[in-house]
C-alpha atoms as a PDB file:
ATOM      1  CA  UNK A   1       1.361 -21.442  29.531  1.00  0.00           C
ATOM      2  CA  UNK A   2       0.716 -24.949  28.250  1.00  0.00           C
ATOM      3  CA  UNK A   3      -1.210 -26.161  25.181  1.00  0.00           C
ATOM      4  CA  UNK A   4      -3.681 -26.947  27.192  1.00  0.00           C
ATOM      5  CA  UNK A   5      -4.875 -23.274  26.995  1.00  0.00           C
ATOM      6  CA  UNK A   6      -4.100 -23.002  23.366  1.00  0.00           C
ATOM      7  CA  UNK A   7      -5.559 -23.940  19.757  1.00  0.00           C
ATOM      8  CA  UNK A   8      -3.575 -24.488  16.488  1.00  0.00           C
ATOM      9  CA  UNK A   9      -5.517 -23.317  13.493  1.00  0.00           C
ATOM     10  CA  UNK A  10      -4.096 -23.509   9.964  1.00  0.00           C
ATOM     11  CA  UNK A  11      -4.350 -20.365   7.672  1.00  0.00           C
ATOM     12  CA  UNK A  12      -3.804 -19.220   4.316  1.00  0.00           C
ATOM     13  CA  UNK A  13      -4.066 -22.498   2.608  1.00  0.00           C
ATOM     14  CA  UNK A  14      -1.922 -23.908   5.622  1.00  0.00           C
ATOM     15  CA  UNK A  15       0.968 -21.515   4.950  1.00  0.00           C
ATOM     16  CA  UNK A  16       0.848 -20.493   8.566  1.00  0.00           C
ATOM     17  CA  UNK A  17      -0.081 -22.701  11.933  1.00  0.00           C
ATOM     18  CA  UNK A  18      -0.341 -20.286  14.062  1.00  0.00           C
ATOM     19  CA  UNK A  19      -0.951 -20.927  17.850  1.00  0.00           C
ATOM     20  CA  UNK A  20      -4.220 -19.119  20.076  1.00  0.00           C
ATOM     21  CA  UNK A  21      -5.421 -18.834  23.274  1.00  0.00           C
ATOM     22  CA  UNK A  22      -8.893 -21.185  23.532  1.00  0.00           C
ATOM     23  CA  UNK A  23      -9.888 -18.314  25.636  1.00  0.00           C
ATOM     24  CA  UNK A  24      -8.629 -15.027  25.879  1.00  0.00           C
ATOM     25  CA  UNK A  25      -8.306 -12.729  22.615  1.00  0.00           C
ATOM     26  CA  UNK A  26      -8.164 -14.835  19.339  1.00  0.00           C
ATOM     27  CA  UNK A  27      -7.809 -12.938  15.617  1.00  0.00           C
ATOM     28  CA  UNK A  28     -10.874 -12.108  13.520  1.00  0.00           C
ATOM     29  CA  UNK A  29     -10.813 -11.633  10.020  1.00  0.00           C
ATOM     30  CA  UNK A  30      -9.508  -7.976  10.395  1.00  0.00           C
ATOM     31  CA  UNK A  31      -5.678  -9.109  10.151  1.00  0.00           C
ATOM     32  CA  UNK A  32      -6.004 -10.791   7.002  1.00  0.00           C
ATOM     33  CA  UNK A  33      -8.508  -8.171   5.486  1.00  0.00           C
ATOM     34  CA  UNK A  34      -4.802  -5.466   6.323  1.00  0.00           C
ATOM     35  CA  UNK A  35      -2.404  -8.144   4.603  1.00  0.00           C
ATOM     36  CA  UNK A  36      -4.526  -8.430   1.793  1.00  0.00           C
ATOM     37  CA  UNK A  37      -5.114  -5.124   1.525  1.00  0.00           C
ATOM     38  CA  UNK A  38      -1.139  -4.020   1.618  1.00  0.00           C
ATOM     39  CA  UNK A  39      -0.350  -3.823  -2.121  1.00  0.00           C
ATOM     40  CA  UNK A  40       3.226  -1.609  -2.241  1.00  0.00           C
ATOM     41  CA  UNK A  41       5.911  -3.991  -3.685  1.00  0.00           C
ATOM     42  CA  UNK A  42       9.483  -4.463  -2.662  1.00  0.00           C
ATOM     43  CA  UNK A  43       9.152  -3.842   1.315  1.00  0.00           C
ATOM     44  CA  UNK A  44      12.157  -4.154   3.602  1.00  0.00           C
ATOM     45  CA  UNK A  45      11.632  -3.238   7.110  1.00  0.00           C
ATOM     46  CA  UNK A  46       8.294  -3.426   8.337  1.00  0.00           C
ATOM     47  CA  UNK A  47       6.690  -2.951  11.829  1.00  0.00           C
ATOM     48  CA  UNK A  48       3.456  -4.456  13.432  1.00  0.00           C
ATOM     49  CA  UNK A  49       2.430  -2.803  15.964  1.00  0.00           C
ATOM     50  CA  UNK A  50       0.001  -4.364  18.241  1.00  0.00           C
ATOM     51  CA  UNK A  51       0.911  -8.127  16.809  1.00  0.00           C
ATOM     52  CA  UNK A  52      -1.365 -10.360  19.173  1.00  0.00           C
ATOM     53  CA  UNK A  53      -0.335 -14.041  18.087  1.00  0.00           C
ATOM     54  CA  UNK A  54       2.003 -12.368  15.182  1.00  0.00           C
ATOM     55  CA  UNK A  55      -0.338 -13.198  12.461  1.00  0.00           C
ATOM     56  CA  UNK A  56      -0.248  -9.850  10.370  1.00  0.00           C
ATOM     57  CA  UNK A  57       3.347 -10.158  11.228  1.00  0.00           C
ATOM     58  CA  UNK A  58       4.015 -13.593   9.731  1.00  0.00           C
ATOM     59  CA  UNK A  59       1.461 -13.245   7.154  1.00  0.00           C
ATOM     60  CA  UNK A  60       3.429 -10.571   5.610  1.00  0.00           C
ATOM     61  CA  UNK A  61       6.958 -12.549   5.906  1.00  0.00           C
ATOM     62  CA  UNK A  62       4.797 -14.659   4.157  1.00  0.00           C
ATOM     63  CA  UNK A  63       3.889 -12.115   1.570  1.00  0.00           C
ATOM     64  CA  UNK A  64       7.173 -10.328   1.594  1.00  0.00           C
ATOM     65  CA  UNK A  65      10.088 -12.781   1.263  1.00  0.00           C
ATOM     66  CA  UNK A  66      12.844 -10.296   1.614  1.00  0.00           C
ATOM     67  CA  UNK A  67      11.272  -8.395   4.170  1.00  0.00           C
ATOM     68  CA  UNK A  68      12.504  -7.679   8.020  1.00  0.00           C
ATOM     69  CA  UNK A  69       9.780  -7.783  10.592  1.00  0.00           C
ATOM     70  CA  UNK A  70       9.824  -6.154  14.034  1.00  0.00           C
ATOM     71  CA  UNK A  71       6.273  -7.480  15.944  1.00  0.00           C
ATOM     72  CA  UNK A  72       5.723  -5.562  19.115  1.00  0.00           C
ATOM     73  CA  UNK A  73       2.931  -6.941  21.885  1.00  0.00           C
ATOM     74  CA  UNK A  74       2.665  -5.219  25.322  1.00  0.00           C
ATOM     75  CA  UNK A  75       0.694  -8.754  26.858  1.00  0.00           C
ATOM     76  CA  UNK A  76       3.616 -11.182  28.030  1.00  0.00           C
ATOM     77  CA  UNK A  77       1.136 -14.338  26.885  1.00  0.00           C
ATOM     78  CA  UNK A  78       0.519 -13.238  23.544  1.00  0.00           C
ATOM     79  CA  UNK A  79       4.032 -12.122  23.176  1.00  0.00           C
ATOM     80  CA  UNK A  80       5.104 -15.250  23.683  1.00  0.00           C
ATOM     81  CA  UNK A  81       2.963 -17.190  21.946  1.00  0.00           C
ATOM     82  CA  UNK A  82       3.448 -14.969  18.994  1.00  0.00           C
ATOM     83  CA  UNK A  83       7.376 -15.764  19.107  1.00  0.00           C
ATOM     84  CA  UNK A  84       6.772 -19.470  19.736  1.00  0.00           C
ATOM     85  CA  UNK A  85       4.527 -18.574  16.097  1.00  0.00           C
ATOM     86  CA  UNK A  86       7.439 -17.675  14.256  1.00  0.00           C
ATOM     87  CA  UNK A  87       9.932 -20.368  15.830  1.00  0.00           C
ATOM     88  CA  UNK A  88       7.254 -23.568  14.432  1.00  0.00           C
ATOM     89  CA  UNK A  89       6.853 -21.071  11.174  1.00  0.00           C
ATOM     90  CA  UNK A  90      10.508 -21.439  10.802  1.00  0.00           C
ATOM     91  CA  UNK A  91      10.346 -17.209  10.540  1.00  0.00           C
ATOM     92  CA  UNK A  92      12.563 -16.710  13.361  1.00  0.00           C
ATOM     93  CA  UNK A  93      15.419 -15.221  10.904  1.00  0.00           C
ATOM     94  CA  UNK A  94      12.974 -12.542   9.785  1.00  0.00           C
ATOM     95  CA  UNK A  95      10.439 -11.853  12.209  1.00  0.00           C
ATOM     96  CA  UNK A  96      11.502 -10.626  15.712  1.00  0.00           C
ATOM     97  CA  UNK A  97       8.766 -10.238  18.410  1.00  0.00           C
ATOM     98  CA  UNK A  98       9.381  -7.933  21.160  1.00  0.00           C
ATOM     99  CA  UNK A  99       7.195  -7.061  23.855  1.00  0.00           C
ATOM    100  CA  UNK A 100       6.984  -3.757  24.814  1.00  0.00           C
ATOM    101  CA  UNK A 101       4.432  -0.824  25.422  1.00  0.00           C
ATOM    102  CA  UNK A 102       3.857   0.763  22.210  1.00  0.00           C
ATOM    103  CA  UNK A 103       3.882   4.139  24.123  1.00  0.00           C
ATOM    104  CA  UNK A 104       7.482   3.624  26.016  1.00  0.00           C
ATOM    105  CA  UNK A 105       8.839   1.812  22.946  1.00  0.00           C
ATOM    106  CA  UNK A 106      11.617   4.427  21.651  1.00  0.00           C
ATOM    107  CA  UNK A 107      14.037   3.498  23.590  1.00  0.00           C
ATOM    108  CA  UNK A 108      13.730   0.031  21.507  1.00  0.00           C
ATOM    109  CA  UNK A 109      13.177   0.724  18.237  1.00  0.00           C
ATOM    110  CA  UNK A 110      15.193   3.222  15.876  1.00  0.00           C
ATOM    111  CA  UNK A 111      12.981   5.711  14.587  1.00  0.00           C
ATOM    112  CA  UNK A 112      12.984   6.237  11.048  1.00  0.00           C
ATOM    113  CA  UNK A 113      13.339   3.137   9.573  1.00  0.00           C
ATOM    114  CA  UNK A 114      10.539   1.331   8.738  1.00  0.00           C
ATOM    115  CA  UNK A 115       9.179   0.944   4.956  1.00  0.00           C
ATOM    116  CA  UNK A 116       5.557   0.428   6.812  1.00  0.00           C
ATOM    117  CA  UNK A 117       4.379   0.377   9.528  1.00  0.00           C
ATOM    118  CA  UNK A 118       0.918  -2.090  10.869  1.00  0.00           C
ATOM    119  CA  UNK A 119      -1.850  -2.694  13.046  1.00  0.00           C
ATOM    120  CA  UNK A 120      -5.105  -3.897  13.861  1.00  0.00           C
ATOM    121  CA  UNK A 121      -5.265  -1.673  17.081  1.00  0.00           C
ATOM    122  CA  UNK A 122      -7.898  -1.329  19.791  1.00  0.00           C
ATOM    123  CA  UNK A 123     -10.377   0.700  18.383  1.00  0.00           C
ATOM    124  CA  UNK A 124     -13.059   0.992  21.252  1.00  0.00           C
ATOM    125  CA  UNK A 125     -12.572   4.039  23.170  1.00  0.00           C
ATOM    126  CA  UNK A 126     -12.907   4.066  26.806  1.00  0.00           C
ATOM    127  CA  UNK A 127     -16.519   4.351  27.497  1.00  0.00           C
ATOM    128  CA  UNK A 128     -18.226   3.546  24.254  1.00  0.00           C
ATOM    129  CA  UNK A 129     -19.697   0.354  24.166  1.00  0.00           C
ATOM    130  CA  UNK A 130     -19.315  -2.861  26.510  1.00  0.00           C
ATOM    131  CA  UNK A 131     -16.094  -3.840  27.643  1.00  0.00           C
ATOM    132  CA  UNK A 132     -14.812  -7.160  27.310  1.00  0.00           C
ATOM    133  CA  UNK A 133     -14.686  -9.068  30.499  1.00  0.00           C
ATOM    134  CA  UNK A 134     -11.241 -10.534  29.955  1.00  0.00           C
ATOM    135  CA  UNK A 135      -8.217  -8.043  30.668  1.00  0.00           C
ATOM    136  CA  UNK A 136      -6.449  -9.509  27.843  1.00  0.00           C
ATOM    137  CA  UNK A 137      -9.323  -9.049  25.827  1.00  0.00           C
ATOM    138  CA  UNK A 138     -10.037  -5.588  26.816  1.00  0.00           C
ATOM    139  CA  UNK A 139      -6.248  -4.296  25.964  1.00  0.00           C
ATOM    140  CA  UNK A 140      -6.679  -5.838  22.509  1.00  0.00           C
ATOM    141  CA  UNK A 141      -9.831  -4.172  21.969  1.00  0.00           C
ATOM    142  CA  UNK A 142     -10.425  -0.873  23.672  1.00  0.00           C
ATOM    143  CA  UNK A 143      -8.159   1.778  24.257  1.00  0.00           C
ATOM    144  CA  UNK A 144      -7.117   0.701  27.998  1.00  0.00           C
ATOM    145  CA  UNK A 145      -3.531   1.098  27.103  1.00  0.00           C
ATOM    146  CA  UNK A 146      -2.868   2.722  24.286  1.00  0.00           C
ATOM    147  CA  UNK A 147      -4.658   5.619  22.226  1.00  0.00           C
ATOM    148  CA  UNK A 148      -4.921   6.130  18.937  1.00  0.00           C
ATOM    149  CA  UNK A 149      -3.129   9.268  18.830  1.00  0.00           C
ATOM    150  CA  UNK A 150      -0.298   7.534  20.875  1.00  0.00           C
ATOM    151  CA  UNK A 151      -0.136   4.869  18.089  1.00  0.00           C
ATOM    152  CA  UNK A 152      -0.305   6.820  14.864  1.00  0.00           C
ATOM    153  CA  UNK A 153       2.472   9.091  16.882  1.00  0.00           C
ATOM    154  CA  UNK A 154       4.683   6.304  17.257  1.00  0.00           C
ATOM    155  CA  UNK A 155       4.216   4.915  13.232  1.00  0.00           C
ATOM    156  CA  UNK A 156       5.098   8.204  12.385  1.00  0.00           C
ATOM    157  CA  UNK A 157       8.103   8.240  14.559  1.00  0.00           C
ATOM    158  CA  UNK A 158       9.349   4.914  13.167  1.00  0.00           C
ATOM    159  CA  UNK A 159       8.495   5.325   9.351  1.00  0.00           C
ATOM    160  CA  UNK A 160      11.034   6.821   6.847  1.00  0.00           C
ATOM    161  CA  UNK A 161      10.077   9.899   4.852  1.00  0.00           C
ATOM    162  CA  UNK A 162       7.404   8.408   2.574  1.00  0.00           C
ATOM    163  CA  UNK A 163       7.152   5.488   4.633  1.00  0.00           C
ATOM    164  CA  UNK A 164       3.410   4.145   4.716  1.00  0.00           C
ATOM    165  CA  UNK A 165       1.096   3.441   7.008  1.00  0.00           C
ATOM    166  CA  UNK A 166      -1.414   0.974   7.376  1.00  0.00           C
ATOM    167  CA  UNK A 167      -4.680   0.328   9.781  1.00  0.00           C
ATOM    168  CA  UNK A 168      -7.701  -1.246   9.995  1.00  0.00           C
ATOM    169  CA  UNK A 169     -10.222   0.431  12.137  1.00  0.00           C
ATOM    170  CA  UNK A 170     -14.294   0.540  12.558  1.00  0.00           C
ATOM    171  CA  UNK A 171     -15.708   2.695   9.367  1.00  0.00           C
ATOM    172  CA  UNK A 172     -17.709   4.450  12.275  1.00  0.00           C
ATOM    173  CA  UNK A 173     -14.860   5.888  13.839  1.00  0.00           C
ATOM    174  CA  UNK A 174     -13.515   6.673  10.337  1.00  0.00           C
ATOM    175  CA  UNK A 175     -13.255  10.328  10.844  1.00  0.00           C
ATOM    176  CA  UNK A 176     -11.208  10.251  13.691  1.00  0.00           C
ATOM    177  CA  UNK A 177      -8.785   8.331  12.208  1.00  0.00           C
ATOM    178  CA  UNK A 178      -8.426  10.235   9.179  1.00  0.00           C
ATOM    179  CA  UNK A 179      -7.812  13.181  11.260  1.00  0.00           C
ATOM    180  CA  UNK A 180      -5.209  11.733  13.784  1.00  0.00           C
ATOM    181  CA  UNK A 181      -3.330  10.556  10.811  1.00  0.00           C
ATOM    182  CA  UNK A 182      -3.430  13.924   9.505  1.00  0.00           C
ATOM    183  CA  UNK A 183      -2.068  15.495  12.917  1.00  0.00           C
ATOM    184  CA  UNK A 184       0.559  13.409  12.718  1.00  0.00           C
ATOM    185  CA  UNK A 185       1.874  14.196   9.046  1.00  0.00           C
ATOM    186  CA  UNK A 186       0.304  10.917   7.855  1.00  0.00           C
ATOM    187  CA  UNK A 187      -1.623  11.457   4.494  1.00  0.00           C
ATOM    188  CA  UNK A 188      -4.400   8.625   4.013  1.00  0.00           C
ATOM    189  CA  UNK A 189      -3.421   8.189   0.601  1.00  0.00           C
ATOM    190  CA  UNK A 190      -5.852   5.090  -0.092  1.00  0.00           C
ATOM    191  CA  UNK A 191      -9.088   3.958   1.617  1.00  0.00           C
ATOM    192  CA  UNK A 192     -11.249   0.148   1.195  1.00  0.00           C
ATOM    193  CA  UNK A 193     -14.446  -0.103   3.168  1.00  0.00           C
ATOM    194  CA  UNK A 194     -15.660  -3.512   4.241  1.00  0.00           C
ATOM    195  CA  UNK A 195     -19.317  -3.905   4.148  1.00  0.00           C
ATOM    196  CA  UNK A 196     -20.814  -7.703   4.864  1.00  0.00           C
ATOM    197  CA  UNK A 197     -23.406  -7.443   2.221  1.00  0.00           C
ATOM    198  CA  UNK A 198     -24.400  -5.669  -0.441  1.00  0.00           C
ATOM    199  CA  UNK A 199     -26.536  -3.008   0.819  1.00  0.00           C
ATOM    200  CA  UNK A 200     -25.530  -3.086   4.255  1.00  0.00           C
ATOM    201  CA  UNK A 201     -23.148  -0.515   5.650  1.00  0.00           C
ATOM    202  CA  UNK A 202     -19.780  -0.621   6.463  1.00  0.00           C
ATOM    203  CA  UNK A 203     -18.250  -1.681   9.338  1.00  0.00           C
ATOM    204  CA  UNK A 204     -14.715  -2.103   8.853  1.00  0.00           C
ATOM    205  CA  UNK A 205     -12.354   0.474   7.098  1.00  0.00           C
ATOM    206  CA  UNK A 206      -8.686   0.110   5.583  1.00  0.00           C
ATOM    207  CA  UNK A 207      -6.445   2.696   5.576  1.00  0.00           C
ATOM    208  CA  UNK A 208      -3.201   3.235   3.564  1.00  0.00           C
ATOM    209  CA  UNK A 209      -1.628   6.396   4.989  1.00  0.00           C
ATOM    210  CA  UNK A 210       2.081   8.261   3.686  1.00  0.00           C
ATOM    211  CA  UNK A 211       3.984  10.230   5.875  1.00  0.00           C
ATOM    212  CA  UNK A 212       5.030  13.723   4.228  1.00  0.00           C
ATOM    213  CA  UNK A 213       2.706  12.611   1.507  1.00  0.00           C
ATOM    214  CA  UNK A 214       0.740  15.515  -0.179  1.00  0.00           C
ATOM    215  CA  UNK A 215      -2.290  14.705  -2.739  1.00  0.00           C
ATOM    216  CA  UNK A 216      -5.609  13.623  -2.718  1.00  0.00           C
ATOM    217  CA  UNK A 217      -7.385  10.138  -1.499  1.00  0.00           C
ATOM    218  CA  UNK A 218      -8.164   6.835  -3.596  1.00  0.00           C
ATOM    219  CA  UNK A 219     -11.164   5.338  -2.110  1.00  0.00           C
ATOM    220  CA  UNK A 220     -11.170   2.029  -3.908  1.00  0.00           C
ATOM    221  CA  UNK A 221     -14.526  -0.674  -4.838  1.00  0.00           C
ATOM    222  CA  UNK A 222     -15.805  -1.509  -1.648  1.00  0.00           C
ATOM    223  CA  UNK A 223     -15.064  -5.410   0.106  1.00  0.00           C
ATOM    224  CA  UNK A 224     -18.121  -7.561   0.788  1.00  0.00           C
ATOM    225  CA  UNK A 225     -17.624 -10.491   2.784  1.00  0.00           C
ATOM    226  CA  UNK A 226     -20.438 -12.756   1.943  1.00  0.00           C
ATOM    227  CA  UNK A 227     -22.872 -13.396  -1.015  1.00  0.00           C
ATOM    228  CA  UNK A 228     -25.815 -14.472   1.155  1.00  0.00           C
ATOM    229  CA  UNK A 229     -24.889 -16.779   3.761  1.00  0.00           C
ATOM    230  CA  UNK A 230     -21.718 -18.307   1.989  1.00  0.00           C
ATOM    231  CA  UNK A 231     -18.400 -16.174   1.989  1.00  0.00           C
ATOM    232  CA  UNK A 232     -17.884 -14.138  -1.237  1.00  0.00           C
ATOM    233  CA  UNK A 233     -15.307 -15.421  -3.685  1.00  0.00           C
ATOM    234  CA  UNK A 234     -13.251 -12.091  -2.901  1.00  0.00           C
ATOM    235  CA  UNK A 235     -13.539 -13.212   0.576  1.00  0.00           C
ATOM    236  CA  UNK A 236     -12.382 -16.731  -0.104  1.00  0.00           C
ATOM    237  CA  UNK A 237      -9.262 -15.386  -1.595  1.00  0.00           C
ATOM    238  CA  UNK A 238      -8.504 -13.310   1.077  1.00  0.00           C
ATOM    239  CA  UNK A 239      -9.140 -16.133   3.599  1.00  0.00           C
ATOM    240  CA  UNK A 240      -6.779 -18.387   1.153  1.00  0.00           C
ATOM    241  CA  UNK A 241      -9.802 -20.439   0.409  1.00  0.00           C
ATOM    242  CA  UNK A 242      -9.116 -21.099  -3.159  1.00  0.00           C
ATOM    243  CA  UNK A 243      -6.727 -21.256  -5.468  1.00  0.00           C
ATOM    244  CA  UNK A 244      -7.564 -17.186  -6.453  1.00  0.00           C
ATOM    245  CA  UNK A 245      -5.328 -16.305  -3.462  1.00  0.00           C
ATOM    246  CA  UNK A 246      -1.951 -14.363  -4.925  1.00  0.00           C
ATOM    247  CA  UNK A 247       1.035 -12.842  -2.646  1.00  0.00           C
END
């Protein structure tokens, strides 16, 4: 790999320089919607599963001082760009990048430790839609190797009793999610859609999930994106746009 093939974009107000593939699979504004959207204080161990260039992953060391990160990536590219991430980040002593397939992982990671538990994971089954050309593309972004129910198995295998969960996934598929997070012992315990306008409908949903957790569902003010063409001030914030933007 040389940097030939990559970009270097800044994020967050700069906080982060994190390192992309010009062409290949490059982060949206999903990841920064889920660390925005993580609220519970005081986290320790936390696991990203799915990490692509480690942004959720850094953007919560950023976020979470004290905090341990494990990143797991099953592509060996964006593995390692996502560890040479946290090396220029100067992260290294709190986020650890390991690639792995989610599904084989636990033999790697301890089950039953994690505070939370991440990811922005492919969300296209199989099928449904048109697949990206790219393989590394198309294991980001449909399910070619690994299913949903395989993933919200494994947060529930590495999450402590109460531990939390957290996803964003395509509001249309919104049912299915809720379900296999309920199969799994997962409670969604808090739920943000993310609409682009006013008056348009959804097409991203967050989703804060416990596991043991009984009770009922928060679904919280809905996220627009833009007012008209320009991004809304909530937006701006989230992007780190401003000086509105608190972690």
């Amino acid at each position: 790999m040389i940097d030939d093939e990559l970009s270097q974009d800044e994020i967050l107000r700069g906080d982060l320089k994190l390192w992309q593939p010009k062409a290949g699979y490059r982060f949206t504004l999903d990841p920064l919607l889920l660390i925005d959207f993580i609220k519970e204080p005081n986290l320790r161990r936390i696991c990203d599963l799915g990490t692509g260039s480690g942004i959720i992953a850094l953007g919560l060391a950023l976020k979470y001082p004290a905090a341990k990160i494990t990143a797991v990536e099953i592509q060996p590219r964006l593995a390692a760009i996502a560890t040479r991430n946290a090396q220029e980040n100067k992260l290294t002593d709190r986020v650890t990048v390991i690639e792995m397939d989610i599904a084989d992982g636990k033999g790697r990671i301890s089950g039953g430790e994690q505070d939370l538990v991440v990811s922005n994971p492919p969300y296209r089954p199989l099928g449904e839609g048109t697949q990206n050309a790219g393989e590394e593309e198309s294991i980001a972004r449909h399910e070619v190797r690994l299913k949903l129910s395989d993933l919200t198995a494994e947060m529930r295998r590495l999450c402590i009793s109460g531990g939390r969960a957290a996803l964003i996934y395509p509001s249309e598929r919104l049912t299915n999610l809720l379900s296999t997070l309920e199969a799994e012992s997962l409670r969604p315990v808090r739920l943000r859609m993310v609409h682009a306008r006013q008056g348009e409908s959804a097409s991203r949903v967050l989703v804060e999930a416990r596991k043991g957790a009984k009770g009922n569902l928060t679904v919280e003010p809905p996220l627009y994106l833009y007012d008209g063409m320009e991004y809304s001030k909530e937006a701006r914030r989230v992007l780190g746009e401003d000086d509105l933007i608190e972690f």
